[in-house]
N, C-alpha and C. Protein backbone atom coordinates (compact mmCIF):
# COMPACT_ATOMS: atom_id res chain seq x y z
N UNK A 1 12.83 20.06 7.18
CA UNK A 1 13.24 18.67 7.23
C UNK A 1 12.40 17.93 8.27
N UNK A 2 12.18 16.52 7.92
CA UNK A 2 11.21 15.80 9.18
C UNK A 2 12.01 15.27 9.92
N UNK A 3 12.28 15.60 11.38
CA UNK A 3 13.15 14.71 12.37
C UNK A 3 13.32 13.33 12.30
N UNK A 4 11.42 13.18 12.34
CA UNK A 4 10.99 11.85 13.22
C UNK A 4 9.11 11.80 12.79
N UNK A 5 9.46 10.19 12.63
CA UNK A 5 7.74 9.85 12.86
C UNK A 5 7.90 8.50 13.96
N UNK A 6 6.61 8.81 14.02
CA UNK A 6 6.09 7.62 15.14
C UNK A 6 4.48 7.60 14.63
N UNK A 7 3.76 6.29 15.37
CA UNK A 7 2.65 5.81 14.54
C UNK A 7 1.83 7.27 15.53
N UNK A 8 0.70 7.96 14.32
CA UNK A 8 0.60 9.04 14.81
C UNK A 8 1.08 10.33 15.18
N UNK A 9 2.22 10.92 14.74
CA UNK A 9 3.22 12.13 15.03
C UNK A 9 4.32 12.04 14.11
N UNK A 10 4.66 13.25 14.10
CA UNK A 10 5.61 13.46 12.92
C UNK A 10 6.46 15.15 13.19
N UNK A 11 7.35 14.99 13.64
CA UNK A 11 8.47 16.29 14.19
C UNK A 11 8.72 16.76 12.95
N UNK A 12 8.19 18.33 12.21
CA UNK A 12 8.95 18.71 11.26
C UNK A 12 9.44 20.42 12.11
N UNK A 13 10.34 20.69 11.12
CA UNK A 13 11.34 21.77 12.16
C UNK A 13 10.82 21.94 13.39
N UNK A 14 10.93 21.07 14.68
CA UNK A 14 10.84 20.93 15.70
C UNK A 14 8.96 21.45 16.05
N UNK A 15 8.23 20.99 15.43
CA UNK A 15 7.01 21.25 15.47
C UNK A 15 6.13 19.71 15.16
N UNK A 16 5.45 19.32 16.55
CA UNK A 16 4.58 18.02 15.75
C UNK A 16 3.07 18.30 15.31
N UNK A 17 2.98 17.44 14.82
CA UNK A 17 1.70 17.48 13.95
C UNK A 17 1.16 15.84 14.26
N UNK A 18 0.23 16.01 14.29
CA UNK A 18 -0.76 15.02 14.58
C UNK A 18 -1.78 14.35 13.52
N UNK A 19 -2.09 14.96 12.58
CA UNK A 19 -2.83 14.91 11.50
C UNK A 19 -2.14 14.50 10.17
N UNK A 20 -2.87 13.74 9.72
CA UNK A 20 -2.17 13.54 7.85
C UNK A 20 -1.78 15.24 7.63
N UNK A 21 -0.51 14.85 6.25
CA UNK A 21 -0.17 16.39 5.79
C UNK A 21 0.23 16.14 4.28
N UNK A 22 0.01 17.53 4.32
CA UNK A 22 1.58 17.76 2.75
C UNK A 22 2.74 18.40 3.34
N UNK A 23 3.30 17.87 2.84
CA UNK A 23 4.59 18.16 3.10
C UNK A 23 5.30 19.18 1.90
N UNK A 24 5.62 20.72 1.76
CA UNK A 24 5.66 21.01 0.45
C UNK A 24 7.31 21.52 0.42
N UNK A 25 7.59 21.99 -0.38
CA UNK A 25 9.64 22.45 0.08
C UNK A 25 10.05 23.43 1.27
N UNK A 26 8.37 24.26 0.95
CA UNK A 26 8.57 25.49 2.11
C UNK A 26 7.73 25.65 2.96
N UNK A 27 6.49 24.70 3.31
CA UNK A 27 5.69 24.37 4.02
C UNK A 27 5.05 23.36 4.16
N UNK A 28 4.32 23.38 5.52
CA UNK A 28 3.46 22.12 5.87
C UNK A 28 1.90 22.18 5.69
N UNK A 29 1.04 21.43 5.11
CA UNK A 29 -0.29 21.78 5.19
C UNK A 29 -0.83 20.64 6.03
N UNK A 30 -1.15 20.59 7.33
CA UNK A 30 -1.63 19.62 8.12
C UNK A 30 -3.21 19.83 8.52
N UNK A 31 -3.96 20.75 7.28
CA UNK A 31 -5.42 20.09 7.26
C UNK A 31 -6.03 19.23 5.84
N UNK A 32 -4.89 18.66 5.94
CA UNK A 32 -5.10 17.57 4.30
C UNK A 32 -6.05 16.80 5.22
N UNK A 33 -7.19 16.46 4.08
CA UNK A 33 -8.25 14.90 4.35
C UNK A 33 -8.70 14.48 3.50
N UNK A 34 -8.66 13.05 3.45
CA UNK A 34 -8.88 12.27 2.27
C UNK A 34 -10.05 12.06 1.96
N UNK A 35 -11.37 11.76 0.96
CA UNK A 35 -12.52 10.90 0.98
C UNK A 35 -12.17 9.72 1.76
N UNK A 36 -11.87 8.75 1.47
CA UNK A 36 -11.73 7.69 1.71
C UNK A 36 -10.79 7.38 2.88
N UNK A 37 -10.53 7.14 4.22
CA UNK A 37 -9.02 7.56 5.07
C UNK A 37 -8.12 6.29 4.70
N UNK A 38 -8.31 5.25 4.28
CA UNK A 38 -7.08 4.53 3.55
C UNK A 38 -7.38 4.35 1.94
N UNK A 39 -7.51 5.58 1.13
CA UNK A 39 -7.52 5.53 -0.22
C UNK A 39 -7.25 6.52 -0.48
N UNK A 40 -5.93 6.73 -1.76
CA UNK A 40 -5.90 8.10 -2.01
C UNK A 40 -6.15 8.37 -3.17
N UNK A 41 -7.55 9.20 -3.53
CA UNK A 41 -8.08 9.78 -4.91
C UNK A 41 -7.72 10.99 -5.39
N UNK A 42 -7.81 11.04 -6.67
CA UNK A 42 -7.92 12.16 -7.31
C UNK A 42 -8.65 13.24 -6.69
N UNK A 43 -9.78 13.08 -6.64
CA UNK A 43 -10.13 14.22 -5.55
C UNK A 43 -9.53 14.63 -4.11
N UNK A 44 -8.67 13.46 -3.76
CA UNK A 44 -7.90 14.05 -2.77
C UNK A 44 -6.27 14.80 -2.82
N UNK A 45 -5.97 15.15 -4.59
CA UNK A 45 -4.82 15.91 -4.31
C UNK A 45 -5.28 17.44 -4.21
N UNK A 46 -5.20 17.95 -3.40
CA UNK A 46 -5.80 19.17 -3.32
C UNK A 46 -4.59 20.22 -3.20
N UNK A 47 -5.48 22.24 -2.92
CA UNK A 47 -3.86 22.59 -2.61
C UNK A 47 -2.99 22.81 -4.03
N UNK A 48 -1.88 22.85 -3.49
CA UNK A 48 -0.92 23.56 -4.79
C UNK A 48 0.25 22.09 -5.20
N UNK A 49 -0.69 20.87 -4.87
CA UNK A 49 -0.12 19.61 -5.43
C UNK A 49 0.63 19.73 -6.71
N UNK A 50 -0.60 20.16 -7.77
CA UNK A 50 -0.57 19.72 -8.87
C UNK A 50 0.94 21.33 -9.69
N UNK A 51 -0.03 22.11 -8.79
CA UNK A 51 0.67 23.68 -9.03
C UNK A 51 2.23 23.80 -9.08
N UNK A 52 2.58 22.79 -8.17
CA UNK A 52 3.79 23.04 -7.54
C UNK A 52 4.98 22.87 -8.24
N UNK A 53 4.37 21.57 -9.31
CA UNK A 53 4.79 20.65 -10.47
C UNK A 53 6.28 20.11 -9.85
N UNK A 54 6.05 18.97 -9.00
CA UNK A 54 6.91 18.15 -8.02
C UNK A 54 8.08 17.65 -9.16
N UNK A 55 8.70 17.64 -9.03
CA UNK A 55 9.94 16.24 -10.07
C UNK A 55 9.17 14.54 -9.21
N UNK A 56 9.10 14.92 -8.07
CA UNK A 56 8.71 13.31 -7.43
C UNK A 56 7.72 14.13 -6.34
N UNK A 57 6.80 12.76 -6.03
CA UNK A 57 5.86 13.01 -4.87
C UNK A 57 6.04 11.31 -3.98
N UNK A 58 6.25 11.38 -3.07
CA UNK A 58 6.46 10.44 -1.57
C UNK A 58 4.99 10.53 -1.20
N UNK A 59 4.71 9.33 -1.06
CA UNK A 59 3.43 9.12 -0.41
C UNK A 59 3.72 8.11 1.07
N UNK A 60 3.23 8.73 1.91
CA UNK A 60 3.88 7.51 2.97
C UNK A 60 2.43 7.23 3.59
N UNK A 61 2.24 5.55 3.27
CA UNK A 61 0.91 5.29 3.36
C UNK A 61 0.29 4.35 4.64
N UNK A 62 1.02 5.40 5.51
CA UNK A 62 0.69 4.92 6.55
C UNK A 62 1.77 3.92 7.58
N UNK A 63 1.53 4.14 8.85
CA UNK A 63 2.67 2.91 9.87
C UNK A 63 3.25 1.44 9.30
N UNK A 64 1.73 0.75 8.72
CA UNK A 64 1.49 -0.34 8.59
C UNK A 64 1.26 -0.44 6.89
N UNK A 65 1.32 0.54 6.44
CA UNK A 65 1.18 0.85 4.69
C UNK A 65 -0.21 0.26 3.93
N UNK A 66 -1.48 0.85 5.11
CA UNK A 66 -2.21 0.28 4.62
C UNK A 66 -3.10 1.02 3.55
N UNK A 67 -2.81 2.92 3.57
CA UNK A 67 -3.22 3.36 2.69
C UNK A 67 -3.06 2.97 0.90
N UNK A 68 -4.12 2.93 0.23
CA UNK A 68 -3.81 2.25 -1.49
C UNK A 68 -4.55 3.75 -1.80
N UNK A 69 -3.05 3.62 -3.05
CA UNK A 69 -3.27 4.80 -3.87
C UNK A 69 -3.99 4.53 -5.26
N UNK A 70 -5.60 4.94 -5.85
CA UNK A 70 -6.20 4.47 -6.66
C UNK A 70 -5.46 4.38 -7.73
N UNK A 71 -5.81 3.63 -8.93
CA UNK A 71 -5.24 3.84 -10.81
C UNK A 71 -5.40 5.15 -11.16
N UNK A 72 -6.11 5.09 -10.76
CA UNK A 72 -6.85 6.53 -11.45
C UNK A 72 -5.68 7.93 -10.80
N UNK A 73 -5.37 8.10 -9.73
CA UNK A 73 -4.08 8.68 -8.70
C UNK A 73 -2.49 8.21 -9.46
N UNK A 74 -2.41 7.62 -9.61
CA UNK A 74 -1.43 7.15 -10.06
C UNK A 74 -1.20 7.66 -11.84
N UNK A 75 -2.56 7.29 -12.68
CA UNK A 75 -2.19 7.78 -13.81
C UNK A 75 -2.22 9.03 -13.85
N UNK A 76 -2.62 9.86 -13.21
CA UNK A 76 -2.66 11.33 -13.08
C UNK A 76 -1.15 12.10 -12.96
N UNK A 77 -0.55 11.28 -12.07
CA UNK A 77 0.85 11.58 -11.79
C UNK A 77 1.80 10.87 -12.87
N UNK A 78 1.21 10.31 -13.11
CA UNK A 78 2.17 9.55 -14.54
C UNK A 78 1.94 10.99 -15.89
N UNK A 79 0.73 10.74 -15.98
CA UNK A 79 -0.11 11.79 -17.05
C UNK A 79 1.35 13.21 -16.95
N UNK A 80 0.81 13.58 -15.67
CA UNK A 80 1.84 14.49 -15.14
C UNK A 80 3.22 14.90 -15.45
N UNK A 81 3.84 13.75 -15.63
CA UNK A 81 5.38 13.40 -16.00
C UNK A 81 5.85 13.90 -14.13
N UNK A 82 4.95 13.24 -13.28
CA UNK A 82 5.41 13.05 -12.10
C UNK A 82 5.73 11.65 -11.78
N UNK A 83 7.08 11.46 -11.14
CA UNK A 83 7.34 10.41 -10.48
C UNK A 83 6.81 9.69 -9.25
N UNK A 84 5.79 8.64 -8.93
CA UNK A 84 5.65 8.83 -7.33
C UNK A 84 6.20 7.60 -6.95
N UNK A 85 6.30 7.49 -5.12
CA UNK A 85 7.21 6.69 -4.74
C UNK A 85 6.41 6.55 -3.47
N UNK A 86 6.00 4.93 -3.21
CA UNK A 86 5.05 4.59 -2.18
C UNK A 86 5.65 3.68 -1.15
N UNK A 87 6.11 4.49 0.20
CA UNK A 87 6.44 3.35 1.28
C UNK A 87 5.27 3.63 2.51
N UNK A 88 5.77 2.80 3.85
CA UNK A 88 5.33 3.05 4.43
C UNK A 88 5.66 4.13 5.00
N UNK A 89 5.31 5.25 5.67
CA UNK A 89 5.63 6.52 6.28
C UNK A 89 6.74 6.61 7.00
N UNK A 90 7.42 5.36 7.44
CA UNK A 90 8.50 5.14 8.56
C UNK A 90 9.54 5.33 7.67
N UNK A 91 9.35 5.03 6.20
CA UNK A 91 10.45 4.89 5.09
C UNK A 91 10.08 6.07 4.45
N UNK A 92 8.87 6.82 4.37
CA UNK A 92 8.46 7.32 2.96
C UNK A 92 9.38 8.99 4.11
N UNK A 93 9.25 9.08 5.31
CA UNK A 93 9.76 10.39 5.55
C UNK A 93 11.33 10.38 5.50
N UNK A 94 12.23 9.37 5.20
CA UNK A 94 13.44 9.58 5.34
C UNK A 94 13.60 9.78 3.89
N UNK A 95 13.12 9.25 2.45
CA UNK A 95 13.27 8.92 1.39
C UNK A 95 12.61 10.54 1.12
N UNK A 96 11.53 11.48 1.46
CA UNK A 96 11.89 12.96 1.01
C UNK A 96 12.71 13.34 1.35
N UNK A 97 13.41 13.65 2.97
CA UNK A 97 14.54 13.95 3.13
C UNK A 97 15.78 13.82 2.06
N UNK A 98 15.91 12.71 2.19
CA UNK A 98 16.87 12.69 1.08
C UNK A 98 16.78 13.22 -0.33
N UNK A 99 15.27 13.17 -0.74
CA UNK A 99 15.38 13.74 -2.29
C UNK A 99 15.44 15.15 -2.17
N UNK A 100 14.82 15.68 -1.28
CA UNK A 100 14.94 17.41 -1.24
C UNK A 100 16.10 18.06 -1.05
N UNK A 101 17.16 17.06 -1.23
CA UNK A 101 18.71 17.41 -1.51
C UNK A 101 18.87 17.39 -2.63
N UNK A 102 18.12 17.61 -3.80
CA UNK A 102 18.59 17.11 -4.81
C UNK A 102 17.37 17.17 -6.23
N UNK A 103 16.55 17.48 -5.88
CA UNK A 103 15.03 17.26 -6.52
C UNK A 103 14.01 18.23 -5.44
N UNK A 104 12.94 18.84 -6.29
CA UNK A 104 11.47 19.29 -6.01
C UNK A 104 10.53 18.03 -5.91
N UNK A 105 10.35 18.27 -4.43
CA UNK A 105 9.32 16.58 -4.13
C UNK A 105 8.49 17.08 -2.92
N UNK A 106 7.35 16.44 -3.14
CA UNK A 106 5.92 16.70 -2.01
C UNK A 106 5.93 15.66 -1.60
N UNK A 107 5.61 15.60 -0.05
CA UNK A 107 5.40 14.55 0.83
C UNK A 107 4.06 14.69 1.29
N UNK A 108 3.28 13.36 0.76
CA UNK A 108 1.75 13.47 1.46
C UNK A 108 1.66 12.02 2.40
N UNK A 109 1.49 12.53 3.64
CA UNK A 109 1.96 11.24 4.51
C UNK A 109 0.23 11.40 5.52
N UNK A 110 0.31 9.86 5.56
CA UNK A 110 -0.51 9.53 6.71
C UNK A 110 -0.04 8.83 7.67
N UNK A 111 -0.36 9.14 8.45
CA UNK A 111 0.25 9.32 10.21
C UNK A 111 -0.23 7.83 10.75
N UNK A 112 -1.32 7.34 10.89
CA UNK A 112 -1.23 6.25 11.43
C UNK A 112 -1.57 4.92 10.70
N UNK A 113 -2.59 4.33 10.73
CA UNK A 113 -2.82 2.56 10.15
C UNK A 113 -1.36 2.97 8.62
């Protein structure tokens, strides 16, 4: 579960992380990196994203929500018969919390802008 974010940091089971992550049901991958650092591409779902086959994926795009998730990202997860759900990170970490009561969901969050 994620405690807490702040612009830059993010408390998951009492462990911070400093770096963008995935967030997966049973782990954290905190050497996720994007091409682009406020764009998220297809080439950037990496990892056992696709493997994992989410019911929903949380994207938290940042403090200020300035990360944009391409068409091309988006129809992939549509393609998918994945749901995704785009706040800013301050919202997008309470909104997995809550679904992982209830639903298989990946959290790919960026930490600061």
């Amino acid at each position: 579960m994620i405690e807490s974010y702040e612009f830059g940091e993010m408390i998951i089971d009492g462990k911070r992380y400093t770096s963008d992550l995935i967030v997966y049901p049973n782990r954290v991958d905190d050497s996720w990196w994007r091409r682009a650092s406020h764009e998220l591409g297809v080439e950037d779902l990496v990892g056992d994203i696709m493997k994992e086959r989410p019911d929903t994926v949380v994207i938290g795009k940042g403090y200020y929500g300035y990360m944009r998730i391409l068409p091309e990202t988006k129809s992939l997860f549509e393609v998918k018969g994945i749901k995704i759900i785009e706040q800013d990170t301050g919202k997008a970490f309470k909104t997995l919390n809550e679904l992982s009561k209830k639903e298989k969901v990946i959290g790919l969050f960026h930490l600061t802008c």
